[in-house]
PDB file of N, CA and C in Angstrom:
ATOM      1  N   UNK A   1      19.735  12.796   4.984  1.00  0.00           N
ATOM      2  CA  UNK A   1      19.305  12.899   3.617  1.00  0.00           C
ATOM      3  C   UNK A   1      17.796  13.127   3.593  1.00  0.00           C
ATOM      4  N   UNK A   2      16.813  13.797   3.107  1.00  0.00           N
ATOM      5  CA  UNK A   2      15.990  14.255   2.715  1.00  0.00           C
ATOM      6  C   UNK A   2      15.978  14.112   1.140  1.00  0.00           C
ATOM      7  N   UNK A   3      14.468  13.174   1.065  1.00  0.00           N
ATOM      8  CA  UNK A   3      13.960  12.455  -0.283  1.00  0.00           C
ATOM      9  C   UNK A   3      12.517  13.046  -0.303  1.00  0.00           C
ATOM     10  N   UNK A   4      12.393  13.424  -2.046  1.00  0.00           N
ATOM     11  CA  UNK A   4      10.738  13.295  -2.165  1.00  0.00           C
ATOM     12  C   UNK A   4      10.468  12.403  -2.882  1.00  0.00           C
ATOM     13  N   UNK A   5       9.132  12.080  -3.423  1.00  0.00           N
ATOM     14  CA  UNK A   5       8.581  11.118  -4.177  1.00  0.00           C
ATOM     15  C   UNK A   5       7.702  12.373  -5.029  1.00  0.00           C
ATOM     16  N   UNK A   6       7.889  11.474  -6.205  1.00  0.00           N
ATOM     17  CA  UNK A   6       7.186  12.211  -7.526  1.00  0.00           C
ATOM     18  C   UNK A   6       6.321  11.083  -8.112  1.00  0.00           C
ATOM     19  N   UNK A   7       5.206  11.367  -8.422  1.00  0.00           N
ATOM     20  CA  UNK A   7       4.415  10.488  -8.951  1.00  0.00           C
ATOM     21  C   UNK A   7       3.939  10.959 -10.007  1.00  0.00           C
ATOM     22  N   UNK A   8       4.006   9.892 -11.207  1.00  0.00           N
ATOM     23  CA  UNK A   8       3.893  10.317 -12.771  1.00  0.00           C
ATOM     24  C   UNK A   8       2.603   9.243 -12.907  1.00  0.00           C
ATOM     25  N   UNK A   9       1.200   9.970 -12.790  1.00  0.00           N
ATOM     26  CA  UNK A   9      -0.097   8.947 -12.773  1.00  0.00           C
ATOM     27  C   UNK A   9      -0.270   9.146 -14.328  1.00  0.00           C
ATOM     28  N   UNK A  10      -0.534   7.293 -14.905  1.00  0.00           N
ATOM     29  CA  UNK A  10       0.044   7.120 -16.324  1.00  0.00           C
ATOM     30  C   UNK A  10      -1.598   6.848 -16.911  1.00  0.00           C
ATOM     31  N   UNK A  11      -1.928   6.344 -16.257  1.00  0.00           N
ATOM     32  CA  UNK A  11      -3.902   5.948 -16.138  1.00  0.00           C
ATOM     33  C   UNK A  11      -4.248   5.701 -14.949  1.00  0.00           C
ATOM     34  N   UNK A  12      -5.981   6.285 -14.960  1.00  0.00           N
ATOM     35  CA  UNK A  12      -6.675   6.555 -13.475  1.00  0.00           C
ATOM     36  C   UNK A  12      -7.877   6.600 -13.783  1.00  0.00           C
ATOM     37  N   UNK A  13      -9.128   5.647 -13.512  1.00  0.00           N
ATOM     38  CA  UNK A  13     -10.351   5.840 -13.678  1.00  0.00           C
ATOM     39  C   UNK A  13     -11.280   5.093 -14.283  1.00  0.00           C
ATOM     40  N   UNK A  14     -12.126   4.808 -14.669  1.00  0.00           N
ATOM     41  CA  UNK A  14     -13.532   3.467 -15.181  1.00  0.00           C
ATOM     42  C   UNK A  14     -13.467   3.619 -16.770  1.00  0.00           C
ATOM     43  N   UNK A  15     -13.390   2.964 -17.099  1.00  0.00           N
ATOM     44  CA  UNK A  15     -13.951   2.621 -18.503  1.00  0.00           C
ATOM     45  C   UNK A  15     -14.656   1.853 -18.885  1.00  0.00           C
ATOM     46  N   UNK A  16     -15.290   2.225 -19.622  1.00  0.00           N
ATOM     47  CA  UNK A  16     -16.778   1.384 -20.209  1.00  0.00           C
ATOM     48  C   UNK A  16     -16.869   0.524 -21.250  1.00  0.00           C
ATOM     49  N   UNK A  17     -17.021  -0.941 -21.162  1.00  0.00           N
ATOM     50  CA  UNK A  17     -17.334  -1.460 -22.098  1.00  0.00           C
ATOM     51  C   UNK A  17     -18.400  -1.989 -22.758  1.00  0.00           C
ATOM     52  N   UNK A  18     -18.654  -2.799 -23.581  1.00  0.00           N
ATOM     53  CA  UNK A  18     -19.589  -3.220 -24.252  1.00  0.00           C
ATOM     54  C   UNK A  18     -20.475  -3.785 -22.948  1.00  0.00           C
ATOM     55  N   UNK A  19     -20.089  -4.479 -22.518  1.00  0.00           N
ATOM     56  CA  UNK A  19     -20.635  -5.793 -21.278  1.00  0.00           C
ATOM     57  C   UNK A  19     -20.098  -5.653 -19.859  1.00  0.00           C
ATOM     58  N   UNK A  20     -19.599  -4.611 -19.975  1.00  0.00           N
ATOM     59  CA  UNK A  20     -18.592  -4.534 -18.570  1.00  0.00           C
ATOM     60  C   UNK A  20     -17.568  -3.224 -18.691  1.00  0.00           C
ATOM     61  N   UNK A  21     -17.559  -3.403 -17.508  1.00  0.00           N
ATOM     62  CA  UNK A  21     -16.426  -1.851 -16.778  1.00  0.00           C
ATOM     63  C   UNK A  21     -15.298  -1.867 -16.489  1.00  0.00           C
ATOM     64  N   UNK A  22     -14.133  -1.432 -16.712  1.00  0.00           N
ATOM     65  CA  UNK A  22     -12.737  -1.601 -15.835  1.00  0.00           C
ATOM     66  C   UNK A  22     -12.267  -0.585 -15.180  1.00  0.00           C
ATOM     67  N   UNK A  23     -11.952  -0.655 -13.774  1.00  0.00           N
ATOM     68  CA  UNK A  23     -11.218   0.273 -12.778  1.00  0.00           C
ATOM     69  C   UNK A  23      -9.692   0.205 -13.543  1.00  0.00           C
ATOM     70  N   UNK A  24      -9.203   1.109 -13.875  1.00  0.00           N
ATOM     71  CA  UNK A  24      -7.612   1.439 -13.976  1.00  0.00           C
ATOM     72  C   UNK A  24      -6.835   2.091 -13.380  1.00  0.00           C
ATOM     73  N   UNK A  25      -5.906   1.597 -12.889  1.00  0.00           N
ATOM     74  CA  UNK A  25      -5.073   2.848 -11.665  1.00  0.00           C
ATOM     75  C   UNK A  25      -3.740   2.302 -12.124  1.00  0.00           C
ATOM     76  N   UNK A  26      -2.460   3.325 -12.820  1.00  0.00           N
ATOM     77  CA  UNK A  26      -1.445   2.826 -13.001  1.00  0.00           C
ATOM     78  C   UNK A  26      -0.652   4.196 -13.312  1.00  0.00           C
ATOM     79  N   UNK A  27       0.543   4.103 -12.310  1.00  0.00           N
ATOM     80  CA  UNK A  27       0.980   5.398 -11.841  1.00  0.00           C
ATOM     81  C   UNK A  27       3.112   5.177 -11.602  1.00  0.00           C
ATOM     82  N   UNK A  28       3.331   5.536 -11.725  1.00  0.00           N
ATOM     83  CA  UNK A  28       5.163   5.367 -11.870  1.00  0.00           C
ATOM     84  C   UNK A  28       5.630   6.463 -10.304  1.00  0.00           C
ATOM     85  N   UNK A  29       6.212   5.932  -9.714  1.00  0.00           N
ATOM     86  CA  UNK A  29       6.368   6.647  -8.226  1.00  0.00           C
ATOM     87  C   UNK A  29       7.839   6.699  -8.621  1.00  0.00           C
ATOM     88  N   UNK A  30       8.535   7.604  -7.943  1.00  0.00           N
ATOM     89  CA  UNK A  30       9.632   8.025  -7.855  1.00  0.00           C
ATOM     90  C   UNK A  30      10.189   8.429  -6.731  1.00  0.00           C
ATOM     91  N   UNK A  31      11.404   7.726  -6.125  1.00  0.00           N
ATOM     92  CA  UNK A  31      11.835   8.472  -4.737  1.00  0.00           C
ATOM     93  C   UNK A  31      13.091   8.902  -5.138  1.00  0.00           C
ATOM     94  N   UNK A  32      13.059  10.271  -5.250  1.00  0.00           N
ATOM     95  CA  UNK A  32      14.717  11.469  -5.452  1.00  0.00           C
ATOM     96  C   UNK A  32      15.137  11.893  -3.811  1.00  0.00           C
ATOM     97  N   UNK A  33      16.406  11.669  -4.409  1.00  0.00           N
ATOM     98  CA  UNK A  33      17.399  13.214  -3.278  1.00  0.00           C
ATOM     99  C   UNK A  33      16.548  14.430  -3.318  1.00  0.00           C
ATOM    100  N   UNK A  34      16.237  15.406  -2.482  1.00  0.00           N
ATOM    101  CA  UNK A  34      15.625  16.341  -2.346  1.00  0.00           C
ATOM    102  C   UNK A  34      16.747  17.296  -3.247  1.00  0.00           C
ATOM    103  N   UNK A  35      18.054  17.145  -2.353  1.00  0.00           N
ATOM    104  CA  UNK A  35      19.355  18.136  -2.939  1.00  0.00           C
ATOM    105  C   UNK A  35      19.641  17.929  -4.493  1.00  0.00           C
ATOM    106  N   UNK A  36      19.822  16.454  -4.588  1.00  0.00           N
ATOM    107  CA  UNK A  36      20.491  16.716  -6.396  1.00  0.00           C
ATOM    108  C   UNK A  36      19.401  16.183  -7.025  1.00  0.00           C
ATOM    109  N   UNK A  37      18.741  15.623  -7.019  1.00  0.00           N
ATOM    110  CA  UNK A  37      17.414  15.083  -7.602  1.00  0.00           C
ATOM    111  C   UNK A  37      17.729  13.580  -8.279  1.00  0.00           C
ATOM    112  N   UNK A  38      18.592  13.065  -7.724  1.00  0.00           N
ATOM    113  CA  UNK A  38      19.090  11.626  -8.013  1.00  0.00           C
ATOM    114  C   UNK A  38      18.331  10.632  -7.806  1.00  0.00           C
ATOM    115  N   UNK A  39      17.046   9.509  -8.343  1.00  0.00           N
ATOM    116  CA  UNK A  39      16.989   8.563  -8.192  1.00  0.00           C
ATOM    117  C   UNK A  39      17.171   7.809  -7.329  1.00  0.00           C
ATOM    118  N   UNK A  40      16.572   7.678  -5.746  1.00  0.00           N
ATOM    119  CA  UNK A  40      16.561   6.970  -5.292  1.00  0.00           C
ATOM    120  C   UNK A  40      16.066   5.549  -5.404  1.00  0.00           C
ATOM    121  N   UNK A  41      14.652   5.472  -5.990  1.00  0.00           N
ATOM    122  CA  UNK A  41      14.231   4.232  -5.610  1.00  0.00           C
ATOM    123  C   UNK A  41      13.207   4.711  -6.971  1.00  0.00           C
ATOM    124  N   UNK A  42      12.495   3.350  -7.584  1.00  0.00           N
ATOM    125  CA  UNK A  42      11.584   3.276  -8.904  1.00  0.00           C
ATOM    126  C   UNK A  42      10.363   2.262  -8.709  1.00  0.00           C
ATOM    127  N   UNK A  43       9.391   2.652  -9.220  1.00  0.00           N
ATOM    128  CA  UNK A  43       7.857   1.536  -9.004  1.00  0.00           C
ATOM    129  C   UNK A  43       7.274   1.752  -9.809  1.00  0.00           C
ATOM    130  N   UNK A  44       6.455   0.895 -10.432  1.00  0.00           N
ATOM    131  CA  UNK A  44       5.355   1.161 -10.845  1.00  0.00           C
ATOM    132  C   UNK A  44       4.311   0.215  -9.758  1.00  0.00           C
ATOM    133  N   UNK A  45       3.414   1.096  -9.583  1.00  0.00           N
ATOM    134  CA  UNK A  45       2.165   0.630  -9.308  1.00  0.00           C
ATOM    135  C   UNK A  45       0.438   0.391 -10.075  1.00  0.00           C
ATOM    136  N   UNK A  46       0.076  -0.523 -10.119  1.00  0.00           N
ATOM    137  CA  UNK A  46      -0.866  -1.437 -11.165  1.00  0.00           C
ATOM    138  C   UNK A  46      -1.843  -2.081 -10.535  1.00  0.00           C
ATOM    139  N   UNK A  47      -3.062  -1.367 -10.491  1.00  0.00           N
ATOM    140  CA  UNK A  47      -4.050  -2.044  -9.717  1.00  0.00           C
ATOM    141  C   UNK A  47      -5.736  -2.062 -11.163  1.00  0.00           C
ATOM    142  N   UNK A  48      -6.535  -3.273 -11.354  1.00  0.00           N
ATOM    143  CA  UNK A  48      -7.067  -2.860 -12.089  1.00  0.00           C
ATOM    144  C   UNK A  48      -8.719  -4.069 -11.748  1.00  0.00           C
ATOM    145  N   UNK A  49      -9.450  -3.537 -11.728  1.00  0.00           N
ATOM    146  CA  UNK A  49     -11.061  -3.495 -11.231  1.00  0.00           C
ATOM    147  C   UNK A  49     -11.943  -3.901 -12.324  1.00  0.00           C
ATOM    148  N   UNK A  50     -12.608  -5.505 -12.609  1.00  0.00           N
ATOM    149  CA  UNK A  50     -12.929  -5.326 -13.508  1.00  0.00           C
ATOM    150  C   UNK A  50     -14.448  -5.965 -13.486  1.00  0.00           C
ATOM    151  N   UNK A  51     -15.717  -5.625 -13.897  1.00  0.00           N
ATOM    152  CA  UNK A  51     -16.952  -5.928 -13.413  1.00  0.00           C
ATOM    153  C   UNK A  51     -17.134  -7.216 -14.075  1.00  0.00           C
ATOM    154  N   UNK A  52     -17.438  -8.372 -13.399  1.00  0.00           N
ATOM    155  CA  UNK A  52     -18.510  -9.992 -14.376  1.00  0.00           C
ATOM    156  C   UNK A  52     -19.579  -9.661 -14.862  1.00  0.00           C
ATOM    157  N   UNK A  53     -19.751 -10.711 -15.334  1.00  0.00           N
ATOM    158  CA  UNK A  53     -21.476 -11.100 -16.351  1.00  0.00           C
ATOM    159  C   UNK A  53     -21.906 -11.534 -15.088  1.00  0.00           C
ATOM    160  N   UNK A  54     -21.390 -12.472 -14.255  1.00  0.00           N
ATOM    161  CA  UNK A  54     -21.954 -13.459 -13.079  1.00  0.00           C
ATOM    162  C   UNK A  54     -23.001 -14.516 -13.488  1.00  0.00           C
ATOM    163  N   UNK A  55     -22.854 -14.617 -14.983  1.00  0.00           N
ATOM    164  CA  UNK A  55     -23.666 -16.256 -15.466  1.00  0.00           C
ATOM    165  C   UNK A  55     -25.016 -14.975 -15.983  1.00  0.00           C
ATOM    166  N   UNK A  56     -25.598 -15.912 -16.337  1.00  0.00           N
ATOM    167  CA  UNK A  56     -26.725 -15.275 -16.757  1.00  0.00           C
ATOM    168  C   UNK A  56     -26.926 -14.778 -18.172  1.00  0.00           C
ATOM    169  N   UNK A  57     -25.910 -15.438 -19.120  1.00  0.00           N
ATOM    170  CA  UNK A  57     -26.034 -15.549 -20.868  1.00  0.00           C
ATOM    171  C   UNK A  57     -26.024 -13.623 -20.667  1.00  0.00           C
ATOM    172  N   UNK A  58     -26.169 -13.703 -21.977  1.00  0.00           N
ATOM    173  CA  UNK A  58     -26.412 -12.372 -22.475  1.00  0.00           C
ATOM    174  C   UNK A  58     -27.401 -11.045 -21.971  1.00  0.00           C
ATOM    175  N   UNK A  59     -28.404 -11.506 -21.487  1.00  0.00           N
ATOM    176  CA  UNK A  59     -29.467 -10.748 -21.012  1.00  0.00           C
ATOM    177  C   UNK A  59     -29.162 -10.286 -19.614  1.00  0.00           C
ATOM    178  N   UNK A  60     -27.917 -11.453 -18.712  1.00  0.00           N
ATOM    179  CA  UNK A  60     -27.491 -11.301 -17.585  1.00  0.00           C
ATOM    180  C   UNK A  60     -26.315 -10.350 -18.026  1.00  0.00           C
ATOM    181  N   UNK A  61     -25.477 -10.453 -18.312  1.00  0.00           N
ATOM    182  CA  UNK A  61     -24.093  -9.613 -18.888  1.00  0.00           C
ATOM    183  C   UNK A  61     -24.708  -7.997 -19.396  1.00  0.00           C
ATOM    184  N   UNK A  62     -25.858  -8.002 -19.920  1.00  0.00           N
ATOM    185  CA  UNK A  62     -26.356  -6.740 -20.584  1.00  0.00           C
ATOM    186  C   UNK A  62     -26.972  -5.921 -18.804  1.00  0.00           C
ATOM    187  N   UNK A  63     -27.521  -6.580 -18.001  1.00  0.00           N
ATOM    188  CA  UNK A  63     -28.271  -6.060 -16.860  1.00  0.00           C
ATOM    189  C   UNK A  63     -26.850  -5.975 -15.907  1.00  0.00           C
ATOM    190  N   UNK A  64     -25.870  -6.545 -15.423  1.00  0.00           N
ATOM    191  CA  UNK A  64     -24.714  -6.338 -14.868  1.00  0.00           C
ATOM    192  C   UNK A  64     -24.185  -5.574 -15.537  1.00  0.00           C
ATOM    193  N   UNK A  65     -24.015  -4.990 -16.492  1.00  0.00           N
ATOM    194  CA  UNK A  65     -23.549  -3.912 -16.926  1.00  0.00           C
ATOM    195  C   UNK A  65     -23.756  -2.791 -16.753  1.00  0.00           C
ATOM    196  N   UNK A  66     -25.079  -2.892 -16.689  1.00  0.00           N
ATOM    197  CA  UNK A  66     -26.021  -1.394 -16.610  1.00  0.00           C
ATOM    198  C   UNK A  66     -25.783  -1.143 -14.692  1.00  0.00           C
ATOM    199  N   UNK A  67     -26.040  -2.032 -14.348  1.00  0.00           N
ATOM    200  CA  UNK A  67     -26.154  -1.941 -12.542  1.00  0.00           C
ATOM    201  C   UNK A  67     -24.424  -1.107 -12.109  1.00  0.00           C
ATOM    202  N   UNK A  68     -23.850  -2.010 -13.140  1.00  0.00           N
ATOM    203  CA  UNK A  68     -22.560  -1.500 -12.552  1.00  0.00           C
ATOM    204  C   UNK A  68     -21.686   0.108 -13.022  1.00  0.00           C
ATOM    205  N   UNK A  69     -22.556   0.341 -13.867  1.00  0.00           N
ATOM    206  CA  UNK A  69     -22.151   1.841 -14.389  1.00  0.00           C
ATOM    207  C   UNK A  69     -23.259   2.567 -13.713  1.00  0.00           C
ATOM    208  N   UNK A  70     -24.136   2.379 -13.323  1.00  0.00           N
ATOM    209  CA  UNK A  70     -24.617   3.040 -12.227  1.00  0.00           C
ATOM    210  C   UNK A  70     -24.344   3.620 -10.833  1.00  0.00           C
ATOM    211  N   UNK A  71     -23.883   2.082 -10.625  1.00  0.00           N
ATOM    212  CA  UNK A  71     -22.898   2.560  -9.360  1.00  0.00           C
ATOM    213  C   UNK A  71     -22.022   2.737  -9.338  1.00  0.00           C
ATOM    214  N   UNK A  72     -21.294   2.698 -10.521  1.00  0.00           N
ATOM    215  CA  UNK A  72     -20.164   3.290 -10.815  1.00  0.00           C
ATOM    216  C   UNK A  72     -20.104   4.766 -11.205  1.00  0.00           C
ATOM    217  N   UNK A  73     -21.165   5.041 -11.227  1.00  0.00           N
ATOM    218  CA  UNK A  73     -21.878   6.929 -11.542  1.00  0.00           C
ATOM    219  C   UNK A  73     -21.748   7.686 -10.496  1.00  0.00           C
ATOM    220  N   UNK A  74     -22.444   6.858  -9.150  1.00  0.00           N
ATOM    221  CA  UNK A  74     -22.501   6.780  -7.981  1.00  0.00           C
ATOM    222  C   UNK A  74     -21.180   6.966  -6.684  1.00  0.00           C
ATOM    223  N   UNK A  75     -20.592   5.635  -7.391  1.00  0.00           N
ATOM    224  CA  UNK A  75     -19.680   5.036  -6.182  1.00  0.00           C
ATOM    225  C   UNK A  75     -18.851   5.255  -6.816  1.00  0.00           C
ATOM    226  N   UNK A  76     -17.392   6.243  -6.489  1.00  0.00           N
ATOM    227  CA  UNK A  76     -16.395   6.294  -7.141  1.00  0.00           C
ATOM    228  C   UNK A  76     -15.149   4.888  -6.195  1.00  0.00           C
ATOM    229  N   UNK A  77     -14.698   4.126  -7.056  1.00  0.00           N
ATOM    230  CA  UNK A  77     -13.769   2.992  -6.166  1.00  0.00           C
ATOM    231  C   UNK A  77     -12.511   3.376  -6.844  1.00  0.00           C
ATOM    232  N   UNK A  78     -11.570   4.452  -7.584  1.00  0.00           N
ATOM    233  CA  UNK A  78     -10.750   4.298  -7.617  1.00  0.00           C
ATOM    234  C   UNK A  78      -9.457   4.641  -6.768  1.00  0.00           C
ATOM    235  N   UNK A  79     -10.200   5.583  -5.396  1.00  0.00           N
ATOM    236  CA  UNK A  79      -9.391   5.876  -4.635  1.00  0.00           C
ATOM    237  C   UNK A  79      -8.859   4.936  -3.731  1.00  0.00           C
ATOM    238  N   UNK A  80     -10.624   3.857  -3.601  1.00  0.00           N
ATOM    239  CA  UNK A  80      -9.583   2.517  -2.964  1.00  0.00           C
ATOM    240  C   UNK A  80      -8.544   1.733  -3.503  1.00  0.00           C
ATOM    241  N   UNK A  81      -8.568   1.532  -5.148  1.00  0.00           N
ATOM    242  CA  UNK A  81      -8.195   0.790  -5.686  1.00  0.00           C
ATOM    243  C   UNK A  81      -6.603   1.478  -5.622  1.00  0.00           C
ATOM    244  N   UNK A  82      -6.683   3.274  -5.803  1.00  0.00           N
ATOM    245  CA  UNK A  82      -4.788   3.262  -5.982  1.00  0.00           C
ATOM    246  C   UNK A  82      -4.109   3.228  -4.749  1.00  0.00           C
ATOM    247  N   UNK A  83      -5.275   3.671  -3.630  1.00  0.00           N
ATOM    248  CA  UNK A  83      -4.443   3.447  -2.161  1.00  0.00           C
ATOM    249  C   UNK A  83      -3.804   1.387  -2.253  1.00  0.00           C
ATOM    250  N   UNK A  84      -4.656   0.434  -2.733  1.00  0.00           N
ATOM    251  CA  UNK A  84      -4.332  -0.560  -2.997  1.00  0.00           C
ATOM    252  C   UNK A  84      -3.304  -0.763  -3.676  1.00  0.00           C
ATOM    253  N   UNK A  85      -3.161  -0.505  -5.024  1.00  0.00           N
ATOM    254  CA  UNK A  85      -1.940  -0.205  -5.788  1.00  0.00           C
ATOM    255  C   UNK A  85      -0.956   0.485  -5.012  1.00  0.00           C
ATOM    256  N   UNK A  86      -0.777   1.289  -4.548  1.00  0.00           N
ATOM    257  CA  UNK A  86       0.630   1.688  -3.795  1.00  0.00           C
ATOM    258  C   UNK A  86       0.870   0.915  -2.922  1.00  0.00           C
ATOM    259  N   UNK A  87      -0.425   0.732  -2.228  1.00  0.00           N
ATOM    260  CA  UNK A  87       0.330  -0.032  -0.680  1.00  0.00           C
ATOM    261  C   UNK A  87       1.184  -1.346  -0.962  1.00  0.00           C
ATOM    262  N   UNK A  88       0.448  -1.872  -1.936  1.00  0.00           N
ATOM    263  CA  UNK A  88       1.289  -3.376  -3.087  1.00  0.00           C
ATOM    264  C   UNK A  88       2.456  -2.971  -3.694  1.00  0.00           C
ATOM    265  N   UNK A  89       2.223  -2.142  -4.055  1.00  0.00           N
ATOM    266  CA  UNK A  89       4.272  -1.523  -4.470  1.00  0.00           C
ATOM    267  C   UNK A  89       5.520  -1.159  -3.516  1.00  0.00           C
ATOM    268  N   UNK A  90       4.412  -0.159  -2.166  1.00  0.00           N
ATOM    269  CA  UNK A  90       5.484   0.356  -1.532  1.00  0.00           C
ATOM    270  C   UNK A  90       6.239  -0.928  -0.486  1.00  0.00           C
ATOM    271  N   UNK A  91       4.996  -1.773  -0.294  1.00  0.00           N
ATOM    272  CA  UNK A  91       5.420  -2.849   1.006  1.00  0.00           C
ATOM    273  C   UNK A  91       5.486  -4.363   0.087  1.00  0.00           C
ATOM    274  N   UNK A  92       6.282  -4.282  -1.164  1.00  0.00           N
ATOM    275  CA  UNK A  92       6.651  -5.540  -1.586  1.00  0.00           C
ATOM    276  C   UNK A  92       7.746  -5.867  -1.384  1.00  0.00           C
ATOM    277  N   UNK A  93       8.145  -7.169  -0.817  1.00  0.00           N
ATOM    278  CA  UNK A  93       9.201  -7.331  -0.304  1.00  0.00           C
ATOM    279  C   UNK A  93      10.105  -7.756  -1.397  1.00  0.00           C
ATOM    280  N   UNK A  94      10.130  -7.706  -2.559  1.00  0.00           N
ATOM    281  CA  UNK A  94      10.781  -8.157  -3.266  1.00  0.00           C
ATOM    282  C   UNK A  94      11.713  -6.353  -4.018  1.00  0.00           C
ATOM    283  N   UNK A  95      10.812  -5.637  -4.075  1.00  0.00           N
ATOM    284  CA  UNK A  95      10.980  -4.607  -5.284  1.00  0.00           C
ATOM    285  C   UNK A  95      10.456  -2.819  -4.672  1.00  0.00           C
ATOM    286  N   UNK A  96      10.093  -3.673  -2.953  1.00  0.00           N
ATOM    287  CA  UNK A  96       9.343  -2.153  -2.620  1.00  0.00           C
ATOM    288  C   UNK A  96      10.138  -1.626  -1.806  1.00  0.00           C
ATOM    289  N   UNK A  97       9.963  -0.596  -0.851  1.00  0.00           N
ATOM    290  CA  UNK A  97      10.710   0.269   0.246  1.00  0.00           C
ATOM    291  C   UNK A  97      10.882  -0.587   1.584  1.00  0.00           C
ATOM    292  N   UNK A  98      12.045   0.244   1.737  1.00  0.00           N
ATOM    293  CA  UNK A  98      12.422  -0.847   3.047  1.00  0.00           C
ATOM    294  C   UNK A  98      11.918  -0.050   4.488  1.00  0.00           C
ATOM    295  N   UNK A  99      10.758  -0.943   5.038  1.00  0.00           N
ATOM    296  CA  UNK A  99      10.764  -0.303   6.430  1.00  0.00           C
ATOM    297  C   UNK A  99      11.329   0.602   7.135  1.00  0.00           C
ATOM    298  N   UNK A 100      10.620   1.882   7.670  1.00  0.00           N
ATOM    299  CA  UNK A 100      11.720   2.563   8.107  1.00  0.00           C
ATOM    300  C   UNK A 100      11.435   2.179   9.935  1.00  0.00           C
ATOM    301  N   UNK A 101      11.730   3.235  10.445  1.00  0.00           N
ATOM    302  CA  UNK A 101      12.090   3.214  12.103  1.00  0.00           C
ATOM    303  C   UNK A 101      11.235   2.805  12.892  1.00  0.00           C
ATOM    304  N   UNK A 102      10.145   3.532  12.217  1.00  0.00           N
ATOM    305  CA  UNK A 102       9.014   3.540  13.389  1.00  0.00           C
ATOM    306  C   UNK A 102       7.257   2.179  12.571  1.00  0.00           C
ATOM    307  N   UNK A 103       8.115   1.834  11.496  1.00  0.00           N
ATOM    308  CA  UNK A 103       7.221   0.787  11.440  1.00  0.00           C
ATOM    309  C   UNK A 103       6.972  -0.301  12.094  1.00  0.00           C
ATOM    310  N   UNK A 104       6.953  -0.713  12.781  1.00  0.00           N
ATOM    311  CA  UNK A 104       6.623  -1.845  13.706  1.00  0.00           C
ATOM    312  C   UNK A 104       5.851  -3.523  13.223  1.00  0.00           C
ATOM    313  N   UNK A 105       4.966  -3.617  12.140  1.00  0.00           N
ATOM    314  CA  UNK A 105       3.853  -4.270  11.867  1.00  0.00           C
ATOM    315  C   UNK A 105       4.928  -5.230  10.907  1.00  0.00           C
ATOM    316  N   UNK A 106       6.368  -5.098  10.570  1.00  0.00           N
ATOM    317  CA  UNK A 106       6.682  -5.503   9.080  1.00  0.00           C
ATOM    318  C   UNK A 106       8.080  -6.207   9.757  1.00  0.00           C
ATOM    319  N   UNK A 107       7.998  -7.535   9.193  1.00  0.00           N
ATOM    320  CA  UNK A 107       9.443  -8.237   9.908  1.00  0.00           C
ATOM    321  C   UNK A 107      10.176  -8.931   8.697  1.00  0.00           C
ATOM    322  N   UNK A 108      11.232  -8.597   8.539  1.00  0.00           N
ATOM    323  CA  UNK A 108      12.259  -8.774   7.607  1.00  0.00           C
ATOM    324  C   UNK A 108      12.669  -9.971   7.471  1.00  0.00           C
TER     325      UNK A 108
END
């Protein structure tokens, strides 16, 4: 049998708030039959990044804000964050994919 995976990315990327930033990564994976396109397997994956005040009253929350959309201008983190999000979906033992042959690292 030969399967693909389809991924339906639902939100992806920083948003800005008043006082703070949020990483969003949230994406619906799909594993089909290649042949009939049947539903193999279903996920969502949900990973989400979100910047502190770190104390510092108001004047602290206003300067962590600014630092962090900077480097957030800078430093893009959402590619770590959805490789994170999948890897948490695909290897959950409750709801994720089952080991295949040549995984070795994962004991049932």
């Amino acid at each position: 049998m030969e399967a693909a995976c389809d991924t339906n990315i639902r939100q992806c990327g920083q948003k800005y708030q008043l006082l703070s930033s949020v990483i969003v990564v949230d994406s619906e994976l799909k594993l089909v039959d290649a042949r009939t396109g049947a539903p193999l397997w279903t996920g969502v994956a949900f990973a989400q990044q979100s910047s502190s005040d770190g104390g510092g009253g108001l004047a602290g929350a206003l300067i962590g804000a600014v630092v962090s959309q900077i480097v957030g201008s800078i430093v893009d983190n959402t590619p770590k964050l959805s490789t994170m999000a999948n890897t948490n979906l695909v290897r959950n033992p409750n709801q994720g994919l089952l080991p295949g042959p040549y995984q070795e690292d994962v004991a049932l």
